[in-house]
N, C-alpha and C. Protein backbone atom coordinates (compact mmCIF):
# COMPACT_ATOMS: atom_id res chain seq x y z
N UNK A 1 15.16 40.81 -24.04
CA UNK A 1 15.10 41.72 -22.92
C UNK A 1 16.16 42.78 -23.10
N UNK A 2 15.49 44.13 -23.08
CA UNK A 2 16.97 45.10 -23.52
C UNK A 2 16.94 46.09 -22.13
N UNK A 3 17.79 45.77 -21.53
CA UNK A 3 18.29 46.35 -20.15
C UNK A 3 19.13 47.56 -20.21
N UNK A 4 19.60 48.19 -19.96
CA UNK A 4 20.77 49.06 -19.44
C UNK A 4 21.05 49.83 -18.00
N UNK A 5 21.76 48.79 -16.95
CA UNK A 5 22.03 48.90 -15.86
C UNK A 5 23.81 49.15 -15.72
N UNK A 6 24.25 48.60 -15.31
CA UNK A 6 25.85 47.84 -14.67
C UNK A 6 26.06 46.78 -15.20
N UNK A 7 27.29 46.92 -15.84
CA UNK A 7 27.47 45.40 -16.12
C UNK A 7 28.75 44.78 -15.36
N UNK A 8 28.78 43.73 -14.85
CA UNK A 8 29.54 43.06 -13.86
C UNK A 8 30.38 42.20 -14.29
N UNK A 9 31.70 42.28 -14.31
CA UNK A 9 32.61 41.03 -15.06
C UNK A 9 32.86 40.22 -13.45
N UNK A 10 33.41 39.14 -14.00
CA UNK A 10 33.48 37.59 -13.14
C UNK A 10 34.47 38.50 -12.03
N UNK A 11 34.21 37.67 -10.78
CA UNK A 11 34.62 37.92 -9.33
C UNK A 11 35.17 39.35 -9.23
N UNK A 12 33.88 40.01 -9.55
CA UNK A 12 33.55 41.57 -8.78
C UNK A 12 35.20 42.13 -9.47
N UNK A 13 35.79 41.94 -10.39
CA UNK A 13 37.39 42.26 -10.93
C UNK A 13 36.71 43.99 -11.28
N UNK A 14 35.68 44.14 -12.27
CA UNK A 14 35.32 45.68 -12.18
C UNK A 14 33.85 45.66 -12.44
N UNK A 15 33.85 47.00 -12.57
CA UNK A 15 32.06 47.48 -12.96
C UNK A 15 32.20 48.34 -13.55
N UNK A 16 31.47 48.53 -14.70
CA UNK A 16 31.27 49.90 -15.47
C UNK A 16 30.07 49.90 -15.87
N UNK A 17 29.50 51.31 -16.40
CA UNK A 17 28.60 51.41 -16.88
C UNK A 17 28.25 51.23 -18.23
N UNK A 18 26.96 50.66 -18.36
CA UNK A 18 26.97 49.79 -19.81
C UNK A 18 25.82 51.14 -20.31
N UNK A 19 26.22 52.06 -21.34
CA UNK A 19 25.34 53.26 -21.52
C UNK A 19 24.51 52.75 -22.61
N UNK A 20 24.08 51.71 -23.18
CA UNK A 20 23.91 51.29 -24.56
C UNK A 20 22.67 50.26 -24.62
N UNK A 21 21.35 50.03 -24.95
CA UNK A 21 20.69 48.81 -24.97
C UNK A 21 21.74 47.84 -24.62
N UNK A 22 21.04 46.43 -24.10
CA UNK A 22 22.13 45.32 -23.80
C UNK A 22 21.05 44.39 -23.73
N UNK A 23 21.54 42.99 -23.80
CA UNK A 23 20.74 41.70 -23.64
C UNK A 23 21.91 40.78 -22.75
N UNK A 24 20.66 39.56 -21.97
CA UNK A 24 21.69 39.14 -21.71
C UNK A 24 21.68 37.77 -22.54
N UNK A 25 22.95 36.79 -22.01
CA UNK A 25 23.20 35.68 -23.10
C UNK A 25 23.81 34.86 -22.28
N UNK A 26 23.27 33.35 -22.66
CA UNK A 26 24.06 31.95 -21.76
C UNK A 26 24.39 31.64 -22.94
N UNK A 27 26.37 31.99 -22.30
CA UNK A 27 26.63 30.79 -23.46
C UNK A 27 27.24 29.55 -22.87
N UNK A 28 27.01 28.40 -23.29
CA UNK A 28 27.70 26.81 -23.17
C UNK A 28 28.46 26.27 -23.84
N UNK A 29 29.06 26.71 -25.00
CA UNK A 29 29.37 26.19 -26.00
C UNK A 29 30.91 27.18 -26.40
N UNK A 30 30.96 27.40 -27.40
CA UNK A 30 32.58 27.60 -27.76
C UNK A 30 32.55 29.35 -27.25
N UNK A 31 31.20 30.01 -27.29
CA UNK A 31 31.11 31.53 -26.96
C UNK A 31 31.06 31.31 -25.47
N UNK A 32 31.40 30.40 -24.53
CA UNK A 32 31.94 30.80 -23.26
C UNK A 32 33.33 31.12 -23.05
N UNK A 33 34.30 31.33 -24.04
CA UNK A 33 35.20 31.57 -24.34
C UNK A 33 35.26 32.98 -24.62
N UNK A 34 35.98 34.05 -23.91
CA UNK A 34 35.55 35.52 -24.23
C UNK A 34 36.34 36.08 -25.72
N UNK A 35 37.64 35.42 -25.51
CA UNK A 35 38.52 35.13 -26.55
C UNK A 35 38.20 34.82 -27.89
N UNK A 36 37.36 33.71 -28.15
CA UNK A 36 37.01 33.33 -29.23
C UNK A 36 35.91 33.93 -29.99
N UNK A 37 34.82 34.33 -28.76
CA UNK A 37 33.52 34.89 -29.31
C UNK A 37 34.19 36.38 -29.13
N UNK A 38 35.13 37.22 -29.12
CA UNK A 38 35.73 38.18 -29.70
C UNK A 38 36.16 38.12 -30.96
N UNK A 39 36.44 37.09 -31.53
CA UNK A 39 36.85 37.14 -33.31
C UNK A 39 35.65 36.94 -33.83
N UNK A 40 34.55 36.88 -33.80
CA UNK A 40 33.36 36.46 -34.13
C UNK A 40 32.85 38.29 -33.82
N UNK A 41 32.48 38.91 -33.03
CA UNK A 41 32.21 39.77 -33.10
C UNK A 41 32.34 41.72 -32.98
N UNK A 42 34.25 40.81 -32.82
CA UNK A 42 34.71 42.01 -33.42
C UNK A 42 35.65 43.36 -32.65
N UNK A 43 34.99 43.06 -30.93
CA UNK A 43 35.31 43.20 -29.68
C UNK A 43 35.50 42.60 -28.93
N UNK A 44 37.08 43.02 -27.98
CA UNK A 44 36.81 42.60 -26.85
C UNK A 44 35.22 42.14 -26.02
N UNK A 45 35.45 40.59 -25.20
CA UNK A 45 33.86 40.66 -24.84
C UNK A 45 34.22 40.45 -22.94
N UNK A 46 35.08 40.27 -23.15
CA UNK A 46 35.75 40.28 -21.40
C UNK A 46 34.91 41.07 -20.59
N UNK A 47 34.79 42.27 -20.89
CA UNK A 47 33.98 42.99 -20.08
C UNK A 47 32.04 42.92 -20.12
N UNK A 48 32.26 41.98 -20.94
CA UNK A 48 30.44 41.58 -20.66
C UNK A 48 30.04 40.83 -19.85
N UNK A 49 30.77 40.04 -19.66
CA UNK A 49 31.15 38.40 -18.29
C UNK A 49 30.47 39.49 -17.47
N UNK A 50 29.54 38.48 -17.03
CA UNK A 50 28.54 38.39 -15.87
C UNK A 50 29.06 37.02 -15.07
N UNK A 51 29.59 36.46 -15.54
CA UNK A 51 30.29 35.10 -14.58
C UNK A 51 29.71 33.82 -15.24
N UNK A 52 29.71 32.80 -14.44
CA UNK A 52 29.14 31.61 -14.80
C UNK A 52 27.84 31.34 -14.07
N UNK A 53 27.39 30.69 -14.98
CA UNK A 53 25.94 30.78 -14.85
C UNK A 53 25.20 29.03 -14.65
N UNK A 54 24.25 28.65 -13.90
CA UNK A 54 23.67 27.28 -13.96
C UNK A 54 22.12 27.60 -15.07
N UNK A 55 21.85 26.46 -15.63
CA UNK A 55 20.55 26.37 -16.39
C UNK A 55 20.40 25.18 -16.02
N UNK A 56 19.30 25.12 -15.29
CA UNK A 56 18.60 23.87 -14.27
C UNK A 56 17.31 23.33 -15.87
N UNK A 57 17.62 22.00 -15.60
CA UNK A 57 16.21 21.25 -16.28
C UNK A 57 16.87 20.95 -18.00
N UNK A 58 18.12 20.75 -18.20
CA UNK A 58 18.85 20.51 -19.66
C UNK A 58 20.12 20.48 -19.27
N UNK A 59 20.19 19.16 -20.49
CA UNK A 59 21.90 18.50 -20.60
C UNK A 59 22.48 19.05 -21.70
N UNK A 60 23.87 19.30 -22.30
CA UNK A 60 24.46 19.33 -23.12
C UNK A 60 24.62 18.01 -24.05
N UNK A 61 24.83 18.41 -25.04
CA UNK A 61 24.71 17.06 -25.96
C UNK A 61 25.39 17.86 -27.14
N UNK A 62 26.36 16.51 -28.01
CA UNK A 62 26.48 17.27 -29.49
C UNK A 62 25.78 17.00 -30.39
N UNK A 63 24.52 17.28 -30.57
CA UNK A 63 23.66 16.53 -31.97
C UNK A 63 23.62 17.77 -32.89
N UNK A 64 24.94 18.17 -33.31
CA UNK A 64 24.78 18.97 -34.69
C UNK A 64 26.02 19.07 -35.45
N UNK A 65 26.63 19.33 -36.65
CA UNK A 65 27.45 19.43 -37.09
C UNK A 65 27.72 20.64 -37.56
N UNK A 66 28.47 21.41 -37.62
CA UNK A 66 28.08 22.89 -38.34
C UNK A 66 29.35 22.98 -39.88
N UNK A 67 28.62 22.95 -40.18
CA UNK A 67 29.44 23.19 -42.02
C UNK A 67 30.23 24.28 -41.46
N UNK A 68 29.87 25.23 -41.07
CA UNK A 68 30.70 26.76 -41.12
C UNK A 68 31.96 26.65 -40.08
N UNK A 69 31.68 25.81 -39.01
CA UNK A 69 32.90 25.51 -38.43
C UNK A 69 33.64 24.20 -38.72
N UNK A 70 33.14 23.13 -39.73
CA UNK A 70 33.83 22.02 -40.10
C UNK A 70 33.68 20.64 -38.61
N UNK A 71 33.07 21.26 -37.86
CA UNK A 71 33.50 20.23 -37.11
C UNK A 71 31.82 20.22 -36.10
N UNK A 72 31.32 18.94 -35.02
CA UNK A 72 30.39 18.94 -33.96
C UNK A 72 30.33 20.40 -32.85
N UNK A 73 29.14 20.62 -32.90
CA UNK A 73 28.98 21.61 -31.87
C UNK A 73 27.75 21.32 -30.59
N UNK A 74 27.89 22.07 -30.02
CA UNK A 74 27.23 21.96 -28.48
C UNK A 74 25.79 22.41 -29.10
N UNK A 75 24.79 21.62 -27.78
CA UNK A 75 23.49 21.74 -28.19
C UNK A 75 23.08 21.71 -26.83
N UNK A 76 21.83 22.44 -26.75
CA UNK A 76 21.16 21.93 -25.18
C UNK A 76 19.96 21.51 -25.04
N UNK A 77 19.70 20.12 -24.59
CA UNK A 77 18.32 19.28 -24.67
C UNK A 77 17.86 19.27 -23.58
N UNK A 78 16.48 19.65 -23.21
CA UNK A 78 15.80 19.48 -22.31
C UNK A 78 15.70 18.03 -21.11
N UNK A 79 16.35 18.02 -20.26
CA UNK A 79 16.62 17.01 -19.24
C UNK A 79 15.98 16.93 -17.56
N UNK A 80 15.11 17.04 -17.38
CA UNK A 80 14.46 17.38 -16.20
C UNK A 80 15.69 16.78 -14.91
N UNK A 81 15.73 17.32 -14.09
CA UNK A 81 16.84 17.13 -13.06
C UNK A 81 18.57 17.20 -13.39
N UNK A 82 18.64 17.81 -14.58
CA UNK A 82 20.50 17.93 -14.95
C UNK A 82 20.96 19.38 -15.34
N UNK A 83 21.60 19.80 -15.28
CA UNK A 83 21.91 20.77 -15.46
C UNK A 83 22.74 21.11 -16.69
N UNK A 84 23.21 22.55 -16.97
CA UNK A 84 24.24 22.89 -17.86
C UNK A 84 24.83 24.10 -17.69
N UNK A 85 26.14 24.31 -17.16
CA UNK A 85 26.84 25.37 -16.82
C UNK A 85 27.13 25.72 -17.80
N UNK A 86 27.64 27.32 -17.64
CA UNK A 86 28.24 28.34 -18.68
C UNK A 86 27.86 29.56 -18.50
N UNK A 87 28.35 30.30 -19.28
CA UNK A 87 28.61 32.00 -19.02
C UNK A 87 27.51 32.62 -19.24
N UNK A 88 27.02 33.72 -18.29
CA UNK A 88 26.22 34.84 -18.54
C UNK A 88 27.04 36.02 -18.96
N UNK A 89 26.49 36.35 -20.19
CA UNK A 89 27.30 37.92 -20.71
C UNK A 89 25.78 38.43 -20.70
N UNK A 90 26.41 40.26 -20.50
CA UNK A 90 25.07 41.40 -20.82
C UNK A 90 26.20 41.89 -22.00
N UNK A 91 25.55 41.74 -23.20
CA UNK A 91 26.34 42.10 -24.23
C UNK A 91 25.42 43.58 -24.78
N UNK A 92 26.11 44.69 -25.60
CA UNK A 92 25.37 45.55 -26.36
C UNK A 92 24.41 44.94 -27.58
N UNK A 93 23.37 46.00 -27.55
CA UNK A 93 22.59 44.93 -28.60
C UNK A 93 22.84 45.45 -29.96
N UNK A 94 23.61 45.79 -30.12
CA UNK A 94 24.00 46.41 -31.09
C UNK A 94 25.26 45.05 -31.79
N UNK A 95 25.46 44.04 -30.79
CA UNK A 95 25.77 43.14 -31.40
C UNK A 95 25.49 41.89 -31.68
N UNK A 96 23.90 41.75 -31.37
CA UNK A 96 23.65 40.88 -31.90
C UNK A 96 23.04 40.01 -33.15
N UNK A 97 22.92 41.15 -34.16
CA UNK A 97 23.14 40.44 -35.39
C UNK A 97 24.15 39.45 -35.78
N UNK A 98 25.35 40.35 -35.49
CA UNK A 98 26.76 39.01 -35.47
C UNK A 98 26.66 37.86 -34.50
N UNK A 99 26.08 38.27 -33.51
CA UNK A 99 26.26 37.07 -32.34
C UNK A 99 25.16 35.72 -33.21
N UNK A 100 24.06 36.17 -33.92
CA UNK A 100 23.18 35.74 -34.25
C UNK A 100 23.78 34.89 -35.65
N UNK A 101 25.13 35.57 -36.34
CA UNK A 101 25.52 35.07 -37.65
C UNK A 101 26.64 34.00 -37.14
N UNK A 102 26.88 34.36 -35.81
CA UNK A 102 28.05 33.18 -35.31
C UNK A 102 27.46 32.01 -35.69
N UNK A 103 25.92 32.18 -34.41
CA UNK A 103 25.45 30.64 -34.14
C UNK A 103 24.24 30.37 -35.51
N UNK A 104 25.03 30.39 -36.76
CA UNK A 104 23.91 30.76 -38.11
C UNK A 104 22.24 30.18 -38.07
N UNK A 105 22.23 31.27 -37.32
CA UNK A 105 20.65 31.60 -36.96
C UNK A 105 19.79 31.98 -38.55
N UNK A 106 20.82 32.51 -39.46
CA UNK A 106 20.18 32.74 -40.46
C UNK A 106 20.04 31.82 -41.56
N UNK A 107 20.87 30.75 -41.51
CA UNK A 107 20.80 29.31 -41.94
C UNK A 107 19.82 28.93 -41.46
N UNK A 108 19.31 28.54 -40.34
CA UNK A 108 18.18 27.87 -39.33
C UNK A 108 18.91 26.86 -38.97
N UNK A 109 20.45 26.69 -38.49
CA UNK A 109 21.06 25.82 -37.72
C UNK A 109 20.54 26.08 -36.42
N UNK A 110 20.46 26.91 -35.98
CA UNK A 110 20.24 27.42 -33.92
C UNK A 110 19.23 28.62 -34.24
N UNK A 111 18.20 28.22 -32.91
CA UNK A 111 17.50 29.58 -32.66
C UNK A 111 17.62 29.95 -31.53
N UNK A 112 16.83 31.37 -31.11
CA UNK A 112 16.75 31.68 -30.25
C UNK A 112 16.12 31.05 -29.23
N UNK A 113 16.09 30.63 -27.66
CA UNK A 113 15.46 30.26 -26.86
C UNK A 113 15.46 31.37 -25.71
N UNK A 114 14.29 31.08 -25.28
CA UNK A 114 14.41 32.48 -23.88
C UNK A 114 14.87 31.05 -22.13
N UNK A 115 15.61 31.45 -21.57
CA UNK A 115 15.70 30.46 -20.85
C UNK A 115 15.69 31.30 -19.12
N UNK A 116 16.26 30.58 -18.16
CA UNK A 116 15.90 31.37 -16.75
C UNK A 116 17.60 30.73 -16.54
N UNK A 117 18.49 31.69 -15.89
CA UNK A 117 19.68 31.07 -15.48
C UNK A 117 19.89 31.64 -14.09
N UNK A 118 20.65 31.19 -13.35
CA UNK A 118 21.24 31.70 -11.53
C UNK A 118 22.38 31.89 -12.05
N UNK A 119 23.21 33.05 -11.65
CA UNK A 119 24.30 33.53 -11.37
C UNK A 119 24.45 33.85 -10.21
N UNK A 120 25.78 33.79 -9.66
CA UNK A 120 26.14 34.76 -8.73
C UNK A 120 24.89 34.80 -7.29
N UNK A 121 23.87 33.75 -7.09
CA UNK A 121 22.81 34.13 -6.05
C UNK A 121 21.79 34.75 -6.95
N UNK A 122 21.92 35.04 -7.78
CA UNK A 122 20.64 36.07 -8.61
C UNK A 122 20.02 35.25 -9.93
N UNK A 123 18.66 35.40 -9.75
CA UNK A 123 17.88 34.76 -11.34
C UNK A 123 17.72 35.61 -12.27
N UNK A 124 18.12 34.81 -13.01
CA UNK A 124 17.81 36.19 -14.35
C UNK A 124 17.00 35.20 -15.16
N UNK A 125 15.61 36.09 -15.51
CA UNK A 125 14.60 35.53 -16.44
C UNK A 125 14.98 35.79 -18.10
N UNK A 126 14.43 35.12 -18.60
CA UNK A 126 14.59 35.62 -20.16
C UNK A 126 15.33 36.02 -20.91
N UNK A 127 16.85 35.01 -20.80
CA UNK A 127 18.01 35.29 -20.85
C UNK A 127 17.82 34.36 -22.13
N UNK A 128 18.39 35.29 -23.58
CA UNK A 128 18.39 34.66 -24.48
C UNK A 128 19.89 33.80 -24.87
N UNK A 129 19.33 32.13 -25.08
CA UNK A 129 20.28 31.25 -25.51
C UNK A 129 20.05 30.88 -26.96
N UNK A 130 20.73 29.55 -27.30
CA UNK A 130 20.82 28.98 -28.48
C UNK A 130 20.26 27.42 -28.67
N UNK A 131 19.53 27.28 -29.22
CA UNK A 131 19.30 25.79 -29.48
C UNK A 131 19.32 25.24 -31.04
N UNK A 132 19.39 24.04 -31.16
CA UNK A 132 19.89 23.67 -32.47
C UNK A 132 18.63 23.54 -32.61
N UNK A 133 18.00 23.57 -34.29
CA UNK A 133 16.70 23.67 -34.91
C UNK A 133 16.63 21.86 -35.24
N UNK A 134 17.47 21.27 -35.82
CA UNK A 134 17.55 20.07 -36.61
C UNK A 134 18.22 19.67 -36.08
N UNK A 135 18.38 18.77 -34.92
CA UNK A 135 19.09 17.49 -33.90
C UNK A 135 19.36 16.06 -34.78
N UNK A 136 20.62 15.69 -34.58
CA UNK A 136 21.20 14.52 -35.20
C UNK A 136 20.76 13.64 -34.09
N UNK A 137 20.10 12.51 -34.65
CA UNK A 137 19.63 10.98 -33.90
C UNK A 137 21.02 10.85 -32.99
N UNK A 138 22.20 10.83 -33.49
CA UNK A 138 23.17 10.53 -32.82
C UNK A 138 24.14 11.78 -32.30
N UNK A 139 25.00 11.42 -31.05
CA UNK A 139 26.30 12.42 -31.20
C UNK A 139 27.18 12.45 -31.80
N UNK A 140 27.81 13.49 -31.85
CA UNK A 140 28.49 13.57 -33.17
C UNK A 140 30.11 13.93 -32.07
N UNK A 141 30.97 13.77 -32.68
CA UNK A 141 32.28 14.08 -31.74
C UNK A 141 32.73 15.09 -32.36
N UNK A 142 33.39 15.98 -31.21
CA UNK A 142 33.96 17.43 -31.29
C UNK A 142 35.18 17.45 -31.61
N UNK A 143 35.46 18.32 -32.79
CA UNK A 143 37.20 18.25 -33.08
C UNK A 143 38.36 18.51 -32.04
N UNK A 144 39.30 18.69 -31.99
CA UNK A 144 40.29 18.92 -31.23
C UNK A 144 40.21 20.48 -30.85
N UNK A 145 39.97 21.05 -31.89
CA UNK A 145 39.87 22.19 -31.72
C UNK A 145 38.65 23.10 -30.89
N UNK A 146 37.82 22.50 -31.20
CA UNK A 146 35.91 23.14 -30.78
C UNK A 146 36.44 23.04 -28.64
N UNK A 147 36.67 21.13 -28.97
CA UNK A 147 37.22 21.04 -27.39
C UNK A 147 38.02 21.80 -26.62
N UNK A 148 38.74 22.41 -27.22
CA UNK A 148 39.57 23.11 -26.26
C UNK A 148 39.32 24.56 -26.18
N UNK A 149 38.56 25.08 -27.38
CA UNK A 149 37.83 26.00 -26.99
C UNK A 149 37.02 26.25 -25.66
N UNK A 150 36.04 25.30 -26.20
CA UNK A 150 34.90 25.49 -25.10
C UNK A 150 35.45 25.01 -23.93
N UNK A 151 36.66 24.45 -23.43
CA UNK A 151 37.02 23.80 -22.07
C UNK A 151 37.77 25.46 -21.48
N UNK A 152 38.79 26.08 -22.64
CA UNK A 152 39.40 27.47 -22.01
C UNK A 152 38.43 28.20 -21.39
N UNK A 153 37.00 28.16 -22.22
CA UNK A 153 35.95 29.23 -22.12
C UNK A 153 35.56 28.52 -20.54
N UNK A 154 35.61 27.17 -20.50
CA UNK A 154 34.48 27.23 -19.15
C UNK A 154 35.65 27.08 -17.91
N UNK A 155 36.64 27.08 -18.22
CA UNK A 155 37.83 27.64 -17.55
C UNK A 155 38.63 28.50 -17.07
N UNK A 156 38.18 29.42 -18.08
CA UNK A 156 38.73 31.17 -17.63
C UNK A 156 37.40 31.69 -17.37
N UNK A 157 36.28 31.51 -17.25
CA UNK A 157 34.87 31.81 -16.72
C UNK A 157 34.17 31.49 -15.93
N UNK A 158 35.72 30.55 -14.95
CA UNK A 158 35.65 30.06 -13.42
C UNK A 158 34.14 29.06 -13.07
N UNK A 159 33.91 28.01 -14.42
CA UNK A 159 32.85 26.84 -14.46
C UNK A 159 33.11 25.99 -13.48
N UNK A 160 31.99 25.57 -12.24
CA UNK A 160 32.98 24.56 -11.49
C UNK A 160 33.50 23.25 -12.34
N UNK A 161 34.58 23.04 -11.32
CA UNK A 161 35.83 21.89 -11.18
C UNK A 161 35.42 21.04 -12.05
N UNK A 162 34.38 20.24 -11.33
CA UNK A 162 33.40 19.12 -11.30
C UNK A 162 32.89 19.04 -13.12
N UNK A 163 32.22 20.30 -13.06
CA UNK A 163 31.13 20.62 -14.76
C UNK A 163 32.52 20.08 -15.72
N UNK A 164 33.75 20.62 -15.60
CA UNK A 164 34.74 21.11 -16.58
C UNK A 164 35.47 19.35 -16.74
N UNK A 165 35.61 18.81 -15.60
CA UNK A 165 36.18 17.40 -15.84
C UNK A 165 34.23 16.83 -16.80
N UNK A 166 33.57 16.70 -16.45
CA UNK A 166 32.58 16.17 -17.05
C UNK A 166 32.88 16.43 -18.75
N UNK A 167 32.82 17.69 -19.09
CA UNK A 167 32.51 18.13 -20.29
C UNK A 167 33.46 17.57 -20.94
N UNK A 168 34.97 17.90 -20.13
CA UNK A 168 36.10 16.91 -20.81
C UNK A 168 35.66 14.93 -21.12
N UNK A 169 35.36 14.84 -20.18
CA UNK A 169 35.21 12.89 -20.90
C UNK A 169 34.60 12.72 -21.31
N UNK A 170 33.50 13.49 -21.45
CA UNK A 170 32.46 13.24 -22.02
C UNK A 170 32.91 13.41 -23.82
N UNK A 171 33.39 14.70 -23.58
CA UNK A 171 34.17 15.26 -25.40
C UNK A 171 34.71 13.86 -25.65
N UNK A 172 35.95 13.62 -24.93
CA UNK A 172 37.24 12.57 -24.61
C UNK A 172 36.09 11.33 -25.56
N UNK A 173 34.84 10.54 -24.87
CA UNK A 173 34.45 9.55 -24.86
C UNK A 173 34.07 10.02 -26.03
N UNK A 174 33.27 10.52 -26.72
CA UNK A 174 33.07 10.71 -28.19
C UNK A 174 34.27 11.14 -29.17
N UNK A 175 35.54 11.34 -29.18
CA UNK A 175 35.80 10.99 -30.01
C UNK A 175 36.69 10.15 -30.25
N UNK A 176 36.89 9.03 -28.84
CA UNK A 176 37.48 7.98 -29.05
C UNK A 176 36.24 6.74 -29.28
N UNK A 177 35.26 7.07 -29.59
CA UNK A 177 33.80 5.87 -30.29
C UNK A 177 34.18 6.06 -31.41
C-alpha cells in the first residue's frame, strides 16, 4: 500500500509531512526498536512511529534461527483469539529494499505478509509484516542480546505493561530450557 498523507510519531510528540511514497509496517520483533532498525537502514526511523499497534488472531513464537544475526528471532503464527503487540511505522518506500535485506527476504528466511493492525482507535488494512518462510518444529531461545533489543523497542514504543512482562518470561523461560 503506498500512501502519502501525515505521518504521526507516538503520543501526538509531532507531525510532519511525509512528501514521499510510504508503506506502512508492524514490527514485533527487534525492528520495534527505532534505534536498532536505524543501523539497518541507515536513518533515523523515530519519526516514522505511528505508535504501537495490536494484531488480533497470532502469537509470537521463536521458530527461526537467523545465520545473519547468529542468534533466535521472532516469528508470528497464526493463533485465533491471542494477540501480538508492536509498532506501526509509515516508513518511505524508498526504503524498503533494505528493510526487506534486514528481515533476508532475499534468502527466503521471512516474507512478506499483508496483515490488518489497530492503532491509536484506527484500523489500518494491508499493513505489510514479516513471517518466517521455514518454521523450526521447536523454539529456539533468544540471545541476550536480540532480548533486549526487542524489550527497549516494545518499551520506548510505549507496548502495554502487561505484553512487555509476557515477552520478557517468556524470552526468560526459553533460555533457561
Amino acid at each position: 500500500m503506498v500512501v502519502s498523507l501525515v505521518d504521526h510519531t507516538p503520543r501526538g510528540t509531532a507531525c510532519r509531512p511525509l512528501r514521499e511514497p510510504s508503506f506502512y509496517y508492524f514490527a514485533y520483533g527487534s525492528c520495534m526498536c527505532p534505534v536498532d532498525l536505524k543501523r539497518s537502514l541507515g536513518e533515523n526511523t523515530h519519526p516514522y512511529v505511528i505508535g504501537a499497534a495490536t494484531l488480533q488472531g497470532y502469537r509470537p513464537g521463536f521458530h527461526y534461527y537467523s545465520p545473519q544475526r547468529q542468534c533466535s528471532a521472532l516469528d508470528i503464527l497464526p493463533a485465533p483469539g491471542q494477540v501480538v503487540q508492536g509498532v506501526l511505522y509509515r516508513l518511505p518506500w524508498r526504503l524498503s529494499p533494505r528493510l526487506d535485506q534486514r528481515e533476508e527476504v532475499y534468502q527466503g528466511s521471512y516474507r512478506h505478509e499483508r496483515v490488518t493492525v489497530h492503532s491509536a482507535g484506527r484500523v489500518y488494512p494491508r499493513v505489510r509484516t514479516y513471517v518466517v518462510v521455514h518454521k523450526t518444529t521447536q523454539e529456539i531461545a533468544p540471545s541476550d542480546w536480540y532480548s533486549s533489543v526487542v524489550l527497549r523497542g516494545a518499551i520506548t514504543c510505549h507496548l502495554p505493561e502487561q505484553y512487555c512482562w509476557q515477552l520478557f518470561h517468556h524470552m526468560r523461560q526459553l533460555q533457561r530450557a
